[in-house]
N, C-alpha and C. Protein backbone atom coordinates (compact mmCIF):
# COMPACT_ATOMS: atom_id res chain seq x y z
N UNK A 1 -17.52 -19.43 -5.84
CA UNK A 1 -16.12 -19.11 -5.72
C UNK A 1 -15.59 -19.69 -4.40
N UNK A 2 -14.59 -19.85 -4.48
CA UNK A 2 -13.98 -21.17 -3.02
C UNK A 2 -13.58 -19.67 -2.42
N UNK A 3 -12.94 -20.51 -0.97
CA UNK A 3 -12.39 -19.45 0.01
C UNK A 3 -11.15 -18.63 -0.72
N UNK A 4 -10.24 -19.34 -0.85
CA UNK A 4 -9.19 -19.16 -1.27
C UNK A 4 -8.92 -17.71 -2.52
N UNK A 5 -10.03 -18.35 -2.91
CA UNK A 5 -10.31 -17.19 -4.30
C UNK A 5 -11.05 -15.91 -3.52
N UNK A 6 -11.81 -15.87 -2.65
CA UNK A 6 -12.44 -14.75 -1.96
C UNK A 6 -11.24 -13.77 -1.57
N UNK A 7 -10.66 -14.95 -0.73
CA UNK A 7 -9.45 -14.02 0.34
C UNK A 7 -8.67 -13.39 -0.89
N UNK A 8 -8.22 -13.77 -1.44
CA UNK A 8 -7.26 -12.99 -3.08
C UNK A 8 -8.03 -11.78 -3.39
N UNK A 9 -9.11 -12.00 -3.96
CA UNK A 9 -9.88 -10.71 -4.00
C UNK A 9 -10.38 -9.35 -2.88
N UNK A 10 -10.35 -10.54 -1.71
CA UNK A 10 -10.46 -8.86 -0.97
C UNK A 10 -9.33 -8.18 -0.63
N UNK A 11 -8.33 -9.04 -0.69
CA UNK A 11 -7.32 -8.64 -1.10
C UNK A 11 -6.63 -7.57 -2.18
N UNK A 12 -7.29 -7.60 -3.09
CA UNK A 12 -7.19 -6.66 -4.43
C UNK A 12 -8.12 -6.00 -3.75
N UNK A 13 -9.04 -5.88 -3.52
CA UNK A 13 -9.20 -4.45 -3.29
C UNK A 13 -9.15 -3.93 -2.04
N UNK A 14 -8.90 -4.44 -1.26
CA UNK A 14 -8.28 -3.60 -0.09
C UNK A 14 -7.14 -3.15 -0.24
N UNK A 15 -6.10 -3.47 -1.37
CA UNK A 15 -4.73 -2.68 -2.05
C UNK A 15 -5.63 -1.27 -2.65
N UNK A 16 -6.84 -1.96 -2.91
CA UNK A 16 -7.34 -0.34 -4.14
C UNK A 16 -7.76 0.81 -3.49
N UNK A 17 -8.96 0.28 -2.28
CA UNK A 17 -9.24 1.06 -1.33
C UNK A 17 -7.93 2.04 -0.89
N UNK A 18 -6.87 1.26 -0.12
CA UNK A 18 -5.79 1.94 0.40
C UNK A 18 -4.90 2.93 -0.81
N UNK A 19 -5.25 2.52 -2.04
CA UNK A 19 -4.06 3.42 -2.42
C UNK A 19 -5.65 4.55 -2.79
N UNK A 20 -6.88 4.53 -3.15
CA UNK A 20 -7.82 5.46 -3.59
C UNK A 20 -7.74 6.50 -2.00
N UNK A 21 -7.81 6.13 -1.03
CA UNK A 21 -7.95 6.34 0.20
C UNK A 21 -6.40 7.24 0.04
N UNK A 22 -5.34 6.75 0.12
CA UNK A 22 -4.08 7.95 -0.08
C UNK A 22 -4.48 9.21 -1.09
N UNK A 23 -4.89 8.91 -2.07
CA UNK A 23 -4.87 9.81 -3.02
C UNK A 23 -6.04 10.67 -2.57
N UNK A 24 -7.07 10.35 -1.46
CA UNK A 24 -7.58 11.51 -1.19
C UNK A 24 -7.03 12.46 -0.47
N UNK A 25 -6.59 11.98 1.05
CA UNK A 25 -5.57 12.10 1.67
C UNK A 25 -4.56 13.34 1.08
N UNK A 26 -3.75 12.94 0.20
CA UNK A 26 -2.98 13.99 -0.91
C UNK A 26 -3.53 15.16 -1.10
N UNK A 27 -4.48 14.99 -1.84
CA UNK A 27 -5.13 15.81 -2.41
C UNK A 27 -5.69 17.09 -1.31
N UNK A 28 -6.06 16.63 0.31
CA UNK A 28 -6.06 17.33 1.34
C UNK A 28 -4.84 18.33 1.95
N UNK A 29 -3.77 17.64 1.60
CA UNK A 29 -2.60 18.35 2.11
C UNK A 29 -2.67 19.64 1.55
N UNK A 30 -1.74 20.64 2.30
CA UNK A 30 -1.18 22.23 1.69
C UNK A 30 -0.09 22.11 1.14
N UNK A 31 0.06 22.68 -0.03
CA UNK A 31 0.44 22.38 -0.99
C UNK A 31 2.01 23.22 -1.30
N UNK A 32 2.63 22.35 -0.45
CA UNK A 32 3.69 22.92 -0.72
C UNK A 32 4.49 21.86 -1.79
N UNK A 33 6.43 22.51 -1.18
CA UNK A 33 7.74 22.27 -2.23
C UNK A 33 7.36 20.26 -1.53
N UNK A 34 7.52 20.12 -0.79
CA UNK A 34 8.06 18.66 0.08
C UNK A 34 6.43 18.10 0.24
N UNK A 35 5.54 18.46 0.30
CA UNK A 35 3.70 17.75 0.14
C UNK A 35 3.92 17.62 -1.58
N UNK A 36 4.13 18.47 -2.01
CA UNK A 36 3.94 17.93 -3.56
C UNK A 36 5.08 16.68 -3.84
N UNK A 37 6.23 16.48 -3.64
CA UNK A 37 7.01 15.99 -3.77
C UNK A 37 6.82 14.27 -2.80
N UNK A 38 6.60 14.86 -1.69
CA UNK A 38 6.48 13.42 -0.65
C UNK A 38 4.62 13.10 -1.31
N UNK A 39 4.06 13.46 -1.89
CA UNK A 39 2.88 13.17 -2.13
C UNK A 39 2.82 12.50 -3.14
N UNK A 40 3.70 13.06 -4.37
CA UNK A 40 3.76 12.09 -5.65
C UNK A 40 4.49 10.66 -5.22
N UNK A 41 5.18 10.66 -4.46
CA UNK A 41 5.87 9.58 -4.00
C UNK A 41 4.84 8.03 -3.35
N UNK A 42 4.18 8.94 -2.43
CA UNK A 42 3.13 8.16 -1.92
C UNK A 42 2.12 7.78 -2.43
N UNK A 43 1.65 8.27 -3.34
CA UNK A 43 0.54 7.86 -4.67
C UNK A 43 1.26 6.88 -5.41
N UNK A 44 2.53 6.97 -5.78
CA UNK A 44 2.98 5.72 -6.41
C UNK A 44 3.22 4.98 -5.69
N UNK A 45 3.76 4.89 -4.66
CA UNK A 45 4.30 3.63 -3.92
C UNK A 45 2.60 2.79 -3.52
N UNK A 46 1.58 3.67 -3.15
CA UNK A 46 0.11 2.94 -2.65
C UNK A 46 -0.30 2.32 -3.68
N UNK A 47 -0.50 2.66 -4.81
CA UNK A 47 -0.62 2.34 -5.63
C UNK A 47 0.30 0.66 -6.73
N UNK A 48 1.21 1.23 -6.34
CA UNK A 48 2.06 0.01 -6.64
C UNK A 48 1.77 -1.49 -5.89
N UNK A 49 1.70 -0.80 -4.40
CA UNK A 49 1.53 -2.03 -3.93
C UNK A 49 0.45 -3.27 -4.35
N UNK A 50 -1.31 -2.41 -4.82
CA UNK A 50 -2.11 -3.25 -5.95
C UNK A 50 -2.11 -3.66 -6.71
N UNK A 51 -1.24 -3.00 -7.70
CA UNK A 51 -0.83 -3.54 -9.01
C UNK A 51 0.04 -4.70 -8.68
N UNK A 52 0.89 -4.47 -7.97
CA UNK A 52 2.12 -5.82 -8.32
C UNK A 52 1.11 -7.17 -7.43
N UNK A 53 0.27 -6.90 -6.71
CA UNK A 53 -0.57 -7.84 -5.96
C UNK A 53 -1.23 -8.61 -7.26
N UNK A 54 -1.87 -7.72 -8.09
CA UNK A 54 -2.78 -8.31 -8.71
C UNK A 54 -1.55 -8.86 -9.96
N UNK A 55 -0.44 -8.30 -10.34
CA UNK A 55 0.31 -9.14 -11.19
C UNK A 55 1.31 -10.34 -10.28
N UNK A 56 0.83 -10.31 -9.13
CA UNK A 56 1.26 -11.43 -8.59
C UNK A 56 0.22 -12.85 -8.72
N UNK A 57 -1.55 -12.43 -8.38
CA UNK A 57 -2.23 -13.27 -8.60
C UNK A 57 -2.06 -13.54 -10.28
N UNK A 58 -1.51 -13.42 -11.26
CA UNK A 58 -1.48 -13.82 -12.43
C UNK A 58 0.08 -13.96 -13.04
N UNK A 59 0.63 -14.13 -12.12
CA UNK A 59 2.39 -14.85 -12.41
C UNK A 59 2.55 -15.68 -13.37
N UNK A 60 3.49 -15.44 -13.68
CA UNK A 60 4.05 -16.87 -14.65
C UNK A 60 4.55 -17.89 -14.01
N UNK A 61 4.94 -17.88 -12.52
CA UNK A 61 5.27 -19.02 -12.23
C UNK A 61 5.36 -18.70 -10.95
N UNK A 62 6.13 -19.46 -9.87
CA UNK A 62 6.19 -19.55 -8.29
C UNK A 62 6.87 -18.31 -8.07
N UNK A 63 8.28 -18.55 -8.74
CA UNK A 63 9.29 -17.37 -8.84
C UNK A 63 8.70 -15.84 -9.13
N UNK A 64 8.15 -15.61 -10.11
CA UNK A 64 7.56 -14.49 -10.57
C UNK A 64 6.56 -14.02 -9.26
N UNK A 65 5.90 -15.10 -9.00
CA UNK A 65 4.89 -14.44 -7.92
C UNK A 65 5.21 -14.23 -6.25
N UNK A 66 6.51 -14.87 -5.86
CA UNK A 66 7.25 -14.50 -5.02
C UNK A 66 8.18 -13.01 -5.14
N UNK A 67 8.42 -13.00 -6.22
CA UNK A 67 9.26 -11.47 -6.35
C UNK A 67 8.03 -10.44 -6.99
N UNK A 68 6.61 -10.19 -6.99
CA UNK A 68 5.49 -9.79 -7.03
C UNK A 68 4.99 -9.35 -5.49
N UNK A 69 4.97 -9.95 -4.65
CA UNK A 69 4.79 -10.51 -3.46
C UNK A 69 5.96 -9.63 -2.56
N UNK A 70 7.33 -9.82 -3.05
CA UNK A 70 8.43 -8.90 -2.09
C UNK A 70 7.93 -7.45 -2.56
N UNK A 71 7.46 -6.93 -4.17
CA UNK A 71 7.42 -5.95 -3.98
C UNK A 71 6.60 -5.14 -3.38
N UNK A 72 5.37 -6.05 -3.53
CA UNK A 72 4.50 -5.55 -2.58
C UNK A 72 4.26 -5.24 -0.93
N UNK A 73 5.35 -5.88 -0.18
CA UNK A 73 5.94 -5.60 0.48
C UNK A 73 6.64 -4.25 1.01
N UNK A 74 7.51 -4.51 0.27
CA UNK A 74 8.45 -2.88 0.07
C UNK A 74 8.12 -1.58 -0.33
N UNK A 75 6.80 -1.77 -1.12
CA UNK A 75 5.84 -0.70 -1.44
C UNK A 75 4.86 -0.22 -0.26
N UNK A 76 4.89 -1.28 0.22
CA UNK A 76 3.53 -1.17 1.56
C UNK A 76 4.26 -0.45 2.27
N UNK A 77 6.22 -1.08 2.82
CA UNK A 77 6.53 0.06 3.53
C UNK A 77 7.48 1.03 3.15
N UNK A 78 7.55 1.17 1.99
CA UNK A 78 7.89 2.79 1.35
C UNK A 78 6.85 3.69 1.40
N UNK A 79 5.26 3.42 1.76
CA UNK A 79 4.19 4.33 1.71
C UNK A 79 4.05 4.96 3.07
N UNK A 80 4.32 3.77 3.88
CA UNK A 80 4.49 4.01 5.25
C UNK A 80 5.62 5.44 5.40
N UNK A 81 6.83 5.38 4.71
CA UNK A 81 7.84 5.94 4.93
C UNK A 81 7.56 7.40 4.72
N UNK A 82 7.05 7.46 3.32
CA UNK A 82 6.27 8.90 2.50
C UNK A 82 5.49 9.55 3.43
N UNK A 83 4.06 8.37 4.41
CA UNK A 83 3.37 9.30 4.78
C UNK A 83 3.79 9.44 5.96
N UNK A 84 4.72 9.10 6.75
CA UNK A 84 5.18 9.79 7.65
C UNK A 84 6.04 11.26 7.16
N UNK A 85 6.30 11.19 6.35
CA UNK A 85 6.96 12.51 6.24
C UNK A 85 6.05 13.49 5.56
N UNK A 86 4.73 13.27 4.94
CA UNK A 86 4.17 14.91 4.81
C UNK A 86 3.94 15.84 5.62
N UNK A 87 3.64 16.83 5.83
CA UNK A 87 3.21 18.22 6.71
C UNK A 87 1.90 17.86 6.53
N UNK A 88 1.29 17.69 7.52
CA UNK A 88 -0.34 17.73 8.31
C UNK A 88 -0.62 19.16 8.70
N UNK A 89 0.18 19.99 8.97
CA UNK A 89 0.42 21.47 9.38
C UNK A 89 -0.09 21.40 10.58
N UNK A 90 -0.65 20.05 11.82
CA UNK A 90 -1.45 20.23 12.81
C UNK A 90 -2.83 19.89 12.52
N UNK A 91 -3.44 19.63 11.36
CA UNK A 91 -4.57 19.77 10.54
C UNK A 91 -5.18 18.31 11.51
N UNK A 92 -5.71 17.97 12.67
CA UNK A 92 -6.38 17.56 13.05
C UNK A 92 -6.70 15.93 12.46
N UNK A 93 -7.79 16.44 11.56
CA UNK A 93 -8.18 15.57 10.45
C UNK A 93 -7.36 14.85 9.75
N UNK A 94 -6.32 15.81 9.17
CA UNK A 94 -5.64 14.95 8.19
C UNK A 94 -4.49 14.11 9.55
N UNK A 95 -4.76 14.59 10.28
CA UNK A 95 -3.11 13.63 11.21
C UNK A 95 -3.90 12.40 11.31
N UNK A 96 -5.37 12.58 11.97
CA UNK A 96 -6.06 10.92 12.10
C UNK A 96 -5.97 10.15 10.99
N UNK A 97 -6.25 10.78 9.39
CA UNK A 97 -6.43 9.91 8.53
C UNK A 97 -4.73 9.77 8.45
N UNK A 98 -3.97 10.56 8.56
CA UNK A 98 -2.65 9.89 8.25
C UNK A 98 -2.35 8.82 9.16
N UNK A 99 -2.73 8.49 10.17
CA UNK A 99 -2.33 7.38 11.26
C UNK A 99 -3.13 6.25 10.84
N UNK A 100 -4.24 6.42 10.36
CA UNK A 100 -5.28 5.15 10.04
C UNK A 100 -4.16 4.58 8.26
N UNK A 101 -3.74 5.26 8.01
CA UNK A 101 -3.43 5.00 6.88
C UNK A 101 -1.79 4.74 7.39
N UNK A 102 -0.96 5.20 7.63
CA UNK A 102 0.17 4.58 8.68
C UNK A 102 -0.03 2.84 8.49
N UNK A 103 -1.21 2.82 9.74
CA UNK A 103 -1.44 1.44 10.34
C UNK A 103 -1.90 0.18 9.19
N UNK A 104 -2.49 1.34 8.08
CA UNK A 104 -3.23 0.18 6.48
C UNK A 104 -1.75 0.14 6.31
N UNK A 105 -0.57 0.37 6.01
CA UNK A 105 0.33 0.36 5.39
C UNK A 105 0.98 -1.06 6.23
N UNK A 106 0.78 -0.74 7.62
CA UNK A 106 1.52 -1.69 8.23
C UNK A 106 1.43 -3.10 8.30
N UNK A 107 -0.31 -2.92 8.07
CA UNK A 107 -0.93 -4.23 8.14
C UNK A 107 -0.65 -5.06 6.72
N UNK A 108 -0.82 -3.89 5.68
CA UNK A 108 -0.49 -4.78 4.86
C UNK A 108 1.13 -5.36 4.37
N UNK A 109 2.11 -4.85 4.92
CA UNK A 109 3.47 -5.25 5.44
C UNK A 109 3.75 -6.26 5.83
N UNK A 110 2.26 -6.62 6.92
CA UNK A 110 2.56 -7.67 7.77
C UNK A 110 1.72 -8.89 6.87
N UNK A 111 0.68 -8.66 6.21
CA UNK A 111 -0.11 -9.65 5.58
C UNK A 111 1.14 -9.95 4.10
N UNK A 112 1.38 -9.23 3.41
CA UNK A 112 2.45 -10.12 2.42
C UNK A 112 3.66 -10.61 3.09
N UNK A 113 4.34 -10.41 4.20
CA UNK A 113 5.02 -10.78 4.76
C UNK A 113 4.64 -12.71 5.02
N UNK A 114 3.22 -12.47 5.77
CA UNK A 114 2.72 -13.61 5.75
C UNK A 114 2.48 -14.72 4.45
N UNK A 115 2.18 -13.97 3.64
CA UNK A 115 2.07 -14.28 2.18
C UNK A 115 3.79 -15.49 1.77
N UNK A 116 4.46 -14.10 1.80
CA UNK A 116 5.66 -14.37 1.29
C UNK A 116 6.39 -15.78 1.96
N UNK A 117 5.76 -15.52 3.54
CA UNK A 117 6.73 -16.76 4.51
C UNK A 117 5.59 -18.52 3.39
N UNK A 118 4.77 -17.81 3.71
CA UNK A 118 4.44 -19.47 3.29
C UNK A 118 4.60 -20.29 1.97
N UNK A 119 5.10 -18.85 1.24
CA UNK A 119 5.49 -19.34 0.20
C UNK A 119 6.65 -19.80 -0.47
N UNK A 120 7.69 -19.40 0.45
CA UNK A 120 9.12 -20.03 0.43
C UNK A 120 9.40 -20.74 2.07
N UNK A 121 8.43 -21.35 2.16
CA UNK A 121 8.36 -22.70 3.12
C UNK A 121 9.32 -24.06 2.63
């Protein structure tokens, strides 16, 4: 398998990791009106962001995989947005994993960003 094809794939699953990694995350929170609510939110948006990655590596065309590519984007930082707003209640644990997961959100913001610039070069 060439480089090119590697980097794509760890790619897919470092979208999978991050959204499996939220949904544990979730599942930790106390369970309230606004954790249930900001939680379903954030499971879809983490989640989204893999899927449209991997229906970006299989586009129909430049176009398709550029607007694949923005959404993944906007998903990366709508997750960002969600997990800043659950209740950690102080919970130690869950504030670190919420910051490590913060920063996955950001990075990957910044990596389709990168994506996206070179592709409407």
């Amino acid at each position: 398998m060439e480089e090119s094809q590697n980097k794509k794939y760890d790619l897919e699953e470092r979208t999978f990791q991050f959204a499996l990694r939220v949904r544990s995350f979730v599942k930790q929170l106390v369970k309230n009106v606004n954790n249930i609510e900001d939680g379903k939110q954030v499971v879809r948006s983490s989640g989204s962001v893999g899927a449209n990655y991997i229906e970006a590596n299989d586009s129909l065309g430049e176009k398709d995989k550029i607007m694949k590519i923005r959404i993944c984007r906007k998903e990366a930082k709508e997750s960002k947005f969600w997990l800043r707003l659950v209740d950690t209640e102080d919970n130690e644990k869950l504030e670190a994993e919420r910051k490590i997961l913060i920063q996955e959100a950001h990075e990957l913001m910044l990596i389709f960003a990168s994506i996206l610039n070179s592709l409407t070069r």
